[in-house]
C-alpha atoms as a PDB file:
ATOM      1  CA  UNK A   1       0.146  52.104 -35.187  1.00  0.00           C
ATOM      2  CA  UNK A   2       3.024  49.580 -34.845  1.00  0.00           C
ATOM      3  CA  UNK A   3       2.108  46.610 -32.935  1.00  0.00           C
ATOM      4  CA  UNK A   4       4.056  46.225 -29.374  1.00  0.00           C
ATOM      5  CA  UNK A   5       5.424  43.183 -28.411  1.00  0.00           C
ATOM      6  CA  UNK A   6       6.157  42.343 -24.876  1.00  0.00           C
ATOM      7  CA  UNK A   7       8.709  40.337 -23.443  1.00  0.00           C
ATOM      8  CA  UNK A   8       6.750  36.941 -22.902  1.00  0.00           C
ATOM      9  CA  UNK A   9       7.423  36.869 -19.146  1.00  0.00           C
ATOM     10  CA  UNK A  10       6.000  40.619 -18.727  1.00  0.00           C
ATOM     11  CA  UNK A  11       2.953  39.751 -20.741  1.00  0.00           C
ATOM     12  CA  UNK A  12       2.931  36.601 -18.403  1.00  0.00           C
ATOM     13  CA  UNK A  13       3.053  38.920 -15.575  1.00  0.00           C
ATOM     14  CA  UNK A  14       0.428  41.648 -16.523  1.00  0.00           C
ATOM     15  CA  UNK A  15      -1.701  38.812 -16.697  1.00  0.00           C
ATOM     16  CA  UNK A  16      -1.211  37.725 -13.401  1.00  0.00           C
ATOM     17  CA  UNK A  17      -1.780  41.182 -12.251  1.00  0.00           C
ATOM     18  CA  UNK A  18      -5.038  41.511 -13.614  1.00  0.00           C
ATOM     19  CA  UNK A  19      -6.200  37.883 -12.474  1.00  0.00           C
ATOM     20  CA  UNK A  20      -4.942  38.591  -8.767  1.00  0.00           C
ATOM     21  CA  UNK A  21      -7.105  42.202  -9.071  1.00  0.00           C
ATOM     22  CA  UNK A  22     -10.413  40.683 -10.302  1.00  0.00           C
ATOM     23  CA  UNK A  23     -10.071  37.664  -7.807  1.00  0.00           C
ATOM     24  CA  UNK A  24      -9.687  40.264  -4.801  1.00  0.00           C
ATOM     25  CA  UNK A  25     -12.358  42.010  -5.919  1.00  0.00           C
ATOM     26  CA  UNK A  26     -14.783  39.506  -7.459  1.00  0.00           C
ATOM     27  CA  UNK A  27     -13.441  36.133  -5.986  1.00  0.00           C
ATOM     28  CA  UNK A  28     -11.842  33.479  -7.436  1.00  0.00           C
ATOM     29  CA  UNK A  29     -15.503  31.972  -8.311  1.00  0.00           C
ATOM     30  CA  UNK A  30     -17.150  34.646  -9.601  1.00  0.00           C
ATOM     31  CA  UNK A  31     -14.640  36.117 -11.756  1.00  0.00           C
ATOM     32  CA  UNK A  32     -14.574  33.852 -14.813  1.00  0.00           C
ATOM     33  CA  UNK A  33     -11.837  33.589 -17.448  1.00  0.00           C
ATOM     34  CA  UNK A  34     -13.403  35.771 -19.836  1.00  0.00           C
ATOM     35  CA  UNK A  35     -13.283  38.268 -17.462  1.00  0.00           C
ATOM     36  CA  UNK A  36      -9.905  37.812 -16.766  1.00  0.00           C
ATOM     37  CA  UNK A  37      -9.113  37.904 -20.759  1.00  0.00           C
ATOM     38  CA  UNK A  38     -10.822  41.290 -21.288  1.00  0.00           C
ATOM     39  CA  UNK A  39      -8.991  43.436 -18.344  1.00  0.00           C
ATOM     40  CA  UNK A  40      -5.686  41.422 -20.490  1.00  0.00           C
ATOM     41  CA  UNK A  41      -6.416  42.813 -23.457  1.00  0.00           C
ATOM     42  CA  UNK A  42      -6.103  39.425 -24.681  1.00  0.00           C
ATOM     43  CA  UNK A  43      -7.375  37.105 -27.094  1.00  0.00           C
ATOM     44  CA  UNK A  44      -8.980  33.277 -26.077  1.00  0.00           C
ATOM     45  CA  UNK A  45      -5.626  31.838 -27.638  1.00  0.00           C
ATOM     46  CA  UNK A  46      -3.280  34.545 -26.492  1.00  0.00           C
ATOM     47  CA  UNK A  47      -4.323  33.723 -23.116  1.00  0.00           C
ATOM     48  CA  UNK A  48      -4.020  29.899 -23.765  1.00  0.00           C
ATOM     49  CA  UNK A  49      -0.651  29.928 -24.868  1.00  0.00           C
ATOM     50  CA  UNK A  50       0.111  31.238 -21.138  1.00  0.00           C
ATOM     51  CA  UNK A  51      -2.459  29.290 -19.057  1.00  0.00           C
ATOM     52  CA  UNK A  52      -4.427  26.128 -19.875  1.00  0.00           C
ATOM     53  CA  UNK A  53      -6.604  26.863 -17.740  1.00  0.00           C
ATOM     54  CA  UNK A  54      -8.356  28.907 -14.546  1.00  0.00           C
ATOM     55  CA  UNK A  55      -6.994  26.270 -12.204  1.00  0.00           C
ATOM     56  CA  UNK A  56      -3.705  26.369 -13.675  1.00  0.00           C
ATOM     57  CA  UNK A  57      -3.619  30.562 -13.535  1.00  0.00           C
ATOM     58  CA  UNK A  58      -4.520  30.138  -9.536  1.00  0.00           C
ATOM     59  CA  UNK A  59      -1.380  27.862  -9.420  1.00  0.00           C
ATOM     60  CA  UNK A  60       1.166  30.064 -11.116  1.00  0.00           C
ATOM     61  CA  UNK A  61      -0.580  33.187  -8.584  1.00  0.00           C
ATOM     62  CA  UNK A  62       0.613  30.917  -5.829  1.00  0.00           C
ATOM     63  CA  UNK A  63       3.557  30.235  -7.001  1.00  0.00           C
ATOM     64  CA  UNK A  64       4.491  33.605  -7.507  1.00  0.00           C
ATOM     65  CA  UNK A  65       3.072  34.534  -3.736  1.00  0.00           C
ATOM     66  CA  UNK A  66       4.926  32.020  -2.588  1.00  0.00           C
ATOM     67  CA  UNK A  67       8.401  33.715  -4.501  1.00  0.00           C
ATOM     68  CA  UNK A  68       7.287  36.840  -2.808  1.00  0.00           C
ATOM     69  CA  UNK A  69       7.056  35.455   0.862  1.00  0.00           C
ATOM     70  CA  UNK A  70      10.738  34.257   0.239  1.00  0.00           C
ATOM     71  CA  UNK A  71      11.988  37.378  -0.897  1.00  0.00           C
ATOM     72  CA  UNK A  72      10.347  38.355   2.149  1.00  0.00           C
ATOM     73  CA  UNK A  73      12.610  36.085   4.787  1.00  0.00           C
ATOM     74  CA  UNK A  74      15.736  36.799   2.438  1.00  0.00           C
ATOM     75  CA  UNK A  75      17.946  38.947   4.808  1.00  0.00           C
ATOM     76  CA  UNK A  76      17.003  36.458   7.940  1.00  0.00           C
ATOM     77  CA  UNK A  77      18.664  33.841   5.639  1.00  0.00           C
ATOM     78  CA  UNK A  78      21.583  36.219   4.608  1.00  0.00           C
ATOM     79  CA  UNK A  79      22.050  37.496   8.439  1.00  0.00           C
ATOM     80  CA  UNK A  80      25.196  36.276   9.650  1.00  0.00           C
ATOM     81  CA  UNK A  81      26.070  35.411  13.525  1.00  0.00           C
ATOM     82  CA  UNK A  82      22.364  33.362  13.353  1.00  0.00           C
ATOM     83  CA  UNK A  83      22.759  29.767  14.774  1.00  0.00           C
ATOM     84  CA  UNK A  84      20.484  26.901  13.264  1.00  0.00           C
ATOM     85  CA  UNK A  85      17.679  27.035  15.575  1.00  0.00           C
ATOM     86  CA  UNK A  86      17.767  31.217  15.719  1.00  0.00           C
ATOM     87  CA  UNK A  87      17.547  31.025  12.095  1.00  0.00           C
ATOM     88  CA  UNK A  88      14.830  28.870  11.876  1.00  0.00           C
ATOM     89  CA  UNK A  89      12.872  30.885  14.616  1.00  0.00           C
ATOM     90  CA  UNK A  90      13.221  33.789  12.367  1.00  0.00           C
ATOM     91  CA  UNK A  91      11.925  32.167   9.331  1.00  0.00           C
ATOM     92  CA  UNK A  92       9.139  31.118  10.592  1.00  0.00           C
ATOM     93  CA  UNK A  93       8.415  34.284  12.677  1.00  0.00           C
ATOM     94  CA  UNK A  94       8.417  36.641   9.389  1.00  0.00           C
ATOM     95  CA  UNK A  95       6.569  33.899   7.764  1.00  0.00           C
ATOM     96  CA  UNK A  96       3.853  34.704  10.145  1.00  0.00           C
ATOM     97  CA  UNK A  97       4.411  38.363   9.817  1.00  0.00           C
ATOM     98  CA  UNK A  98       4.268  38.453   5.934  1.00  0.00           C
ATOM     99  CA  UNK A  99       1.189  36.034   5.842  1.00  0.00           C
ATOM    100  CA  UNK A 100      -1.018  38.561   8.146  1.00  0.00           C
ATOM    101  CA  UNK A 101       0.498  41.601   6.091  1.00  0.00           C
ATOM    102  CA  UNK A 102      -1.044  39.552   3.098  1.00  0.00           C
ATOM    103  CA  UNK A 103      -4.422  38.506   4.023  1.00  0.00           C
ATOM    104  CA  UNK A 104      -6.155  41.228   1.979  1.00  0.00           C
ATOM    105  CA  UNK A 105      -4.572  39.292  -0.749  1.00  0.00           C
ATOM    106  CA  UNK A 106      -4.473  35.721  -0.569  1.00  0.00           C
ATOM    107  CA  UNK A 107      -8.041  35.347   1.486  1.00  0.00           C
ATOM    108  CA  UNK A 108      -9.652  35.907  -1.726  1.00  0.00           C
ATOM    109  CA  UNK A 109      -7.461  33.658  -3.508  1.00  0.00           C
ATOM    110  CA  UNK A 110      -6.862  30.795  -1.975  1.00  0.00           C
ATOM    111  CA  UNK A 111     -10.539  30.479   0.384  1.00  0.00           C
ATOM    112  CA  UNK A 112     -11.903  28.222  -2.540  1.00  0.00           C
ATOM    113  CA  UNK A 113      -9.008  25.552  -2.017  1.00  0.00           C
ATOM    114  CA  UNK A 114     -10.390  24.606   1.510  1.00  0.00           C
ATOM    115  CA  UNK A 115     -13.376  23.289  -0.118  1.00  0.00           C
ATOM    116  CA  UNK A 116     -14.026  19.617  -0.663  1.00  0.00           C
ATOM    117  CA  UNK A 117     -14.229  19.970  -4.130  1.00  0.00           C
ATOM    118  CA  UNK A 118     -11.043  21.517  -4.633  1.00  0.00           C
ATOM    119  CA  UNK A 119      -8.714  19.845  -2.119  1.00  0.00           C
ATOM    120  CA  UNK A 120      -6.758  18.185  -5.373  1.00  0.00           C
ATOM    121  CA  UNK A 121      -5.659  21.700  -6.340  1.00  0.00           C
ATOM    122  CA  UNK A 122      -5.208  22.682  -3.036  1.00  0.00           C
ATOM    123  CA  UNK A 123      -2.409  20.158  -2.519  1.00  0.00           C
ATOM    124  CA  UNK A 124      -1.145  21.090  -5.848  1.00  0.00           C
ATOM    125  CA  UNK A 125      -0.472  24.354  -5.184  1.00  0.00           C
ATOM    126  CA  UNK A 126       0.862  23.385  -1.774  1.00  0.00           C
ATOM    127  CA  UNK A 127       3.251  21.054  -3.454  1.00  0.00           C
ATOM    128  CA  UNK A 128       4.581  24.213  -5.474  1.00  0.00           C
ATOM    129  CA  UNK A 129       5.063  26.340  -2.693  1.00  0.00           C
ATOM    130  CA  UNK A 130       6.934  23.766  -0.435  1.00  0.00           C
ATOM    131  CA  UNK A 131       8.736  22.629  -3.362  1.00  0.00           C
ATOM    132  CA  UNK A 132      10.520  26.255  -3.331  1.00  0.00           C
ATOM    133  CA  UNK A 133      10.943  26.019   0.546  1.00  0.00           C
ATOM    134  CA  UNK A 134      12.546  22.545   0.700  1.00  0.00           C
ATOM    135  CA  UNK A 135      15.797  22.931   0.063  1.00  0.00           C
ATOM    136  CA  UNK A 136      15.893  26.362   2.544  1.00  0.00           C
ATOM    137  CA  UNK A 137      14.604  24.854   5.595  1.00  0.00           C
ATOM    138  CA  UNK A 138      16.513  21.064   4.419  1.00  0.00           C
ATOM    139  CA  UNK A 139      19.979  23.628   4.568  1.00  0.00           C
ATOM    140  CA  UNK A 140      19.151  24.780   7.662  1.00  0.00           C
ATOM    141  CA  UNK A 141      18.702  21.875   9.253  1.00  0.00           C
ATOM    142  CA  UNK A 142      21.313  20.013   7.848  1.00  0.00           C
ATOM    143  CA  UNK A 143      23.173  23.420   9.165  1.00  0.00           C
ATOM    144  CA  UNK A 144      22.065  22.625  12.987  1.00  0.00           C
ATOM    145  CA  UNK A 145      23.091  19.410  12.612  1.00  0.00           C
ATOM    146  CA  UNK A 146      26.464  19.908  11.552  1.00  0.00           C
ATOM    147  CA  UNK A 147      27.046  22.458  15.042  1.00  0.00           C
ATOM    148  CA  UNK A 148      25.197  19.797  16.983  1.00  0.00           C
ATOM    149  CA  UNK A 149      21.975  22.280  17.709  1.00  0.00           C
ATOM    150  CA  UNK A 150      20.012  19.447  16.220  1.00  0.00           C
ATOM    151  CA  UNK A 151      20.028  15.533  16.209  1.00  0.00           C
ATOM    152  CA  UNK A 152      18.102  13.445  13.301  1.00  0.00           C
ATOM    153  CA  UNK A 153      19.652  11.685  11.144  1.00  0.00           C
ATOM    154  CA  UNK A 154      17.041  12.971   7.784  1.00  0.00           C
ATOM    155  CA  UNK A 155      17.511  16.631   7.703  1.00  0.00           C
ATOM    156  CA  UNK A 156      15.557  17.043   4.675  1.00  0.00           C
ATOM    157  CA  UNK A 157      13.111  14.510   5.881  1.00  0.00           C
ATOM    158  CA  UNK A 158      12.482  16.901   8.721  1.00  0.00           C
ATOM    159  CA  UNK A 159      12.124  19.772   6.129  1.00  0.00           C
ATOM    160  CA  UNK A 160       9.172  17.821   4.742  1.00  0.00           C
ATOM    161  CA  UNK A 161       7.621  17.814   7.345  1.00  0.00           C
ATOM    162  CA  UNK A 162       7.797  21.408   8.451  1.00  0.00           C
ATOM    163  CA  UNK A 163       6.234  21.959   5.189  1.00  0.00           C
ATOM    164  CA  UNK A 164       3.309  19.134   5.468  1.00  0.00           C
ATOM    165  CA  UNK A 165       2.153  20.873   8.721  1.00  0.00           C
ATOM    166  CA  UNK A 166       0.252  23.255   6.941  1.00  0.00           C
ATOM    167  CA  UNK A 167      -1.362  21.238   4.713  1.00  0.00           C
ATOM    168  CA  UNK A 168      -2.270  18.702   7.384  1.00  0.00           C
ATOM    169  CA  UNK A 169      -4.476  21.396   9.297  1.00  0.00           C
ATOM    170  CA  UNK A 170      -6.851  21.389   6.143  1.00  0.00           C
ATOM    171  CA  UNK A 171      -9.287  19.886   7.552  1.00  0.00           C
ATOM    172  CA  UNK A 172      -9.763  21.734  10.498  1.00  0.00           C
ATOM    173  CA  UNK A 173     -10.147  24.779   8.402  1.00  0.00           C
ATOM    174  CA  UNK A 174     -12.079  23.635   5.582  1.00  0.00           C
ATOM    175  CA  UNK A 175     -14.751  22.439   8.420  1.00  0.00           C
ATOM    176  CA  UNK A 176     -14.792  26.233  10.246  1.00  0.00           C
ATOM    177  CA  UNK A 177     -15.703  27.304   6.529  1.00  0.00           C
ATOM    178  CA  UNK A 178     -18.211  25.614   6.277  1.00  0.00           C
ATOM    179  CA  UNK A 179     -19.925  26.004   9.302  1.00  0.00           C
ATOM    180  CA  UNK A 180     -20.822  29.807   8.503  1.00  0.00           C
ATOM    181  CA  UNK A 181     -17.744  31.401   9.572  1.00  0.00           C
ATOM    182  CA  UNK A 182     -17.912  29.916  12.628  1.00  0.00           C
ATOM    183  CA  UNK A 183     -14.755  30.366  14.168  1.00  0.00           C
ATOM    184  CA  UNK A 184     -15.004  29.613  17.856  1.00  0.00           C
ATOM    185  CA  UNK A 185     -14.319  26.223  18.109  1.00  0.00           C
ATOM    186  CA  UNK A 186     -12.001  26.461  14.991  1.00  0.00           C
ATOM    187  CA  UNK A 187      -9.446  28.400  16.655  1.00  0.00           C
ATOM    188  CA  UNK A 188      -8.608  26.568  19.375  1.00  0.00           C
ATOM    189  CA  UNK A 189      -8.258  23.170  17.645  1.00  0.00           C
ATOM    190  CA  UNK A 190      -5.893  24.481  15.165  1.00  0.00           C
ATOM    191  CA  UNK A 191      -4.097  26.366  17.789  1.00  0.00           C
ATOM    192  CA  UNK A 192      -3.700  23.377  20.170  1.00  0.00           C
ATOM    193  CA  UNK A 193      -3.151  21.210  16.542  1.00  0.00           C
ATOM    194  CA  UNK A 194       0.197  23.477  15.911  1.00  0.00           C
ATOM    195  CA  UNK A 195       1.295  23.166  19.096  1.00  0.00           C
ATOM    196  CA  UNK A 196       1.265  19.507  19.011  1.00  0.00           C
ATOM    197  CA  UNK A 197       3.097  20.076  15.427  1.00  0.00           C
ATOM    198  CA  UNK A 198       5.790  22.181  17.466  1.00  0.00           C
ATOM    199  CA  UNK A 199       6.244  20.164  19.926  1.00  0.00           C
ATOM    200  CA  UNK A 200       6.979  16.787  17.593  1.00  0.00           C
ATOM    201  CA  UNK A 201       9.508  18.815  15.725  1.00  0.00           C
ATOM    202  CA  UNK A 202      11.160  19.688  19.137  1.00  0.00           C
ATOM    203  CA  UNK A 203      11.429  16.106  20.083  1.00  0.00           C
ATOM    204  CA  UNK A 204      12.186  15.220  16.479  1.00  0.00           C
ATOM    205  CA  UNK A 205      15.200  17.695  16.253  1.00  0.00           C
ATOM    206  CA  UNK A 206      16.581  16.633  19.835  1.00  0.00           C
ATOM    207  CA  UNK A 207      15.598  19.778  21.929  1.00  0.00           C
ATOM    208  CA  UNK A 208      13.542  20.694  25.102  1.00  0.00           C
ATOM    209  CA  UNK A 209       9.797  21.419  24.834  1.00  0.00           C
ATOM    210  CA  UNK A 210       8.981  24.735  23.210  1.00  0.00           C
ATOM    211  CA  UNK A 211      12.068  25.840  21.094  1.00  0.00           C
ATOM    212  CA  UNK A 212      10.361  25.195  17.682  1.00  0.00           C
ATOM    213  CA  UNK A 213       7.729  28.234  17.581  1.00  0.00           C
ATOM    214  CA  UNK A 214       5.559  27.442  14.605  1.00  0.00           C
ATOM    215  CA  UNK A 215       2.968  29.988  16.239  1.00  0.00           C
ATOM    216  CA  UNK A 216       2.742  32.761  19.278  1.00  0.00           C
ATOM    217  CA  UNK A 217      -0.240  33.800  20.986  1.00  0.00           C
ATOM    218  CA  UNK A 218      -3.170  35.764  18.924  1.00  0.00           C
ATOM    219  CA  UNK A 219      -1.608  34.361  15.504  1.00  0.00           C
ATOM    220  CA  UNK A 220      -4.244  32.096  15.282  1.00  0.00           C
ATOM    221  CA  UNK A 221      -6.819  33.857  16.165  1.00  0.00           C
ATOM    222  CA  UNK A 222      -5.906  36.966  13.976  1.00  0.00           C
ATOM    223  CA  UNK A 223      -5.613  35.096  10.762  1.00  0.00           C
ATOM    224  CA  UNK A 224      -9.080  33.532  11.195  1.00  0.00           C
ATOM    225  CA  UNK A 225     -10.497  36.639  12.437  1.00  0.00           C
ATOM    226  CA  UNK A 226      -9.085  38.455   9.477  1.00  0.00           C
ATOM    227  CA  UNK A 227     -10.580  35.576   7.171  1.00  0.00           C
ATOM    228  CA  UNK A 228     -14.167  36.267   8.473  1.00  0.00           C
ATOM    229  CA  UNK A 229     -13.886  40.473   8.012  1.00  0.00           C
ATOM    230  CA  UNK A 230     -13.202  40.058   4.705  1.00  0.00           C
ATOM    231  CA  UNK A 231     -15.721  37.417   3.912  1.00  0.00           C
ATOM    232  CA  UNK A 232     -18.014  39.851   5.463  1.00  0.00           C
ATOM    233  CA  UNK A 233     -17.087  42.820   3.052  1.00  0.00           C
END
């Protein structure tokens, strides 16, 4: 039979798929590379001229999630009528929709990086996500400050910042890992952690106490919660 030849980006893709499967089902530690290869249908080097390595296939399924989750807030940035701080609101409101709609998925994938061991990667991959969101939350900004909803005088500096919230509760969660699962005490300090977050970007952006909402009540609590059902399956 003729060999077929995929486009390079599909091939790229199916790989991706079946990575993303065995990690949900396995976990990123105990599905190896070889398995990974075989579900491909690859060979060692096929698969190397895509991937150097495991790390580096973990980074490109975050990037990709991370595409996803913006395709996801699309028509909040398309909607019209939306002022600065409405628009922001509703980014980070589906954000928090899409990431509890996804938990099945990224639990699995992304639980390693809160280990000790891993927290290079972890802020590698976080780079390459906030990288993508930069210059979206930077225009908005930049947007609010141009009606006068906002005051600083770094709009993209602010972006930054938004993003570095998330990697700056880390530690909080890598610690609730590794105390067994134990969540009670590590919900309230990251709750009470982003509202400290929310309230410094209200006072950074020139506006009263509580119009940033980085979080609402539950949100927390249901992504941890989630976390420890499916570490339990």
């Amino acid at each position: 039979m003729p060999r077929i030849v995929r486009h390079p980006e599909l091939r790229r893709g199916e790989i991706l798929d079946c990575a993303q499967a065995l990690f949900l089902t396995r976990g990123y530690d105990h599905a190896s590379l070889n398995d990974v290869i075989a579900a491909a249908g690859l060979s060692k080097g096929a698969f190397y001229h895509y991937f150097a390595s495991k790390e580096a296939l973990l980074e490109a399924l975050a990037e990709r999630l991370a595409r996803q989750a913006l395709v996801r807030i699309q028509d909040v940035l398309d909607e019209p009528g939306l002022d600065a701080l409405a628009r922001l609101n509703a980014v980070l409101t589906r954000s928090r929709q899409a990431k509890l709609e996804t938990l099945a998925v990224t639990w699995p994938l992304f639980e390693t990086l809160f280990r000790p061991e891993n927290l290079v990667l972890f802020h590698r991959i976080n780079g390459a996500a906030s990288a993508l969101f930069l210059p979206i939350l930077a225009g908005i900004v930049a947007k609010g400050v141009e009606d006068g909803t906002f005051d600083t005088f770094d709009p993209e500096g602010v972006a930054e910042m938004m993003l570095q919230l998330g990697a700056a509760t880390h530690g909080i969660i890598a610690r609730a890992m590794a105390e067994a699962g134990d969540m009670a005490a590590a919900v309230p300090a990251l709750e009470r952690r982003v509202q400290l977050y929310a309230l410094a970007l209200d006072r950074i952006l020139g506006l009263p106490d509580g119009s940033i909402r980085l979080t609402e009540p539950g949100h927390v609590e249901a992504v941890m919660t989630a976390r420890r059902m499916n570490a339990g399956r």
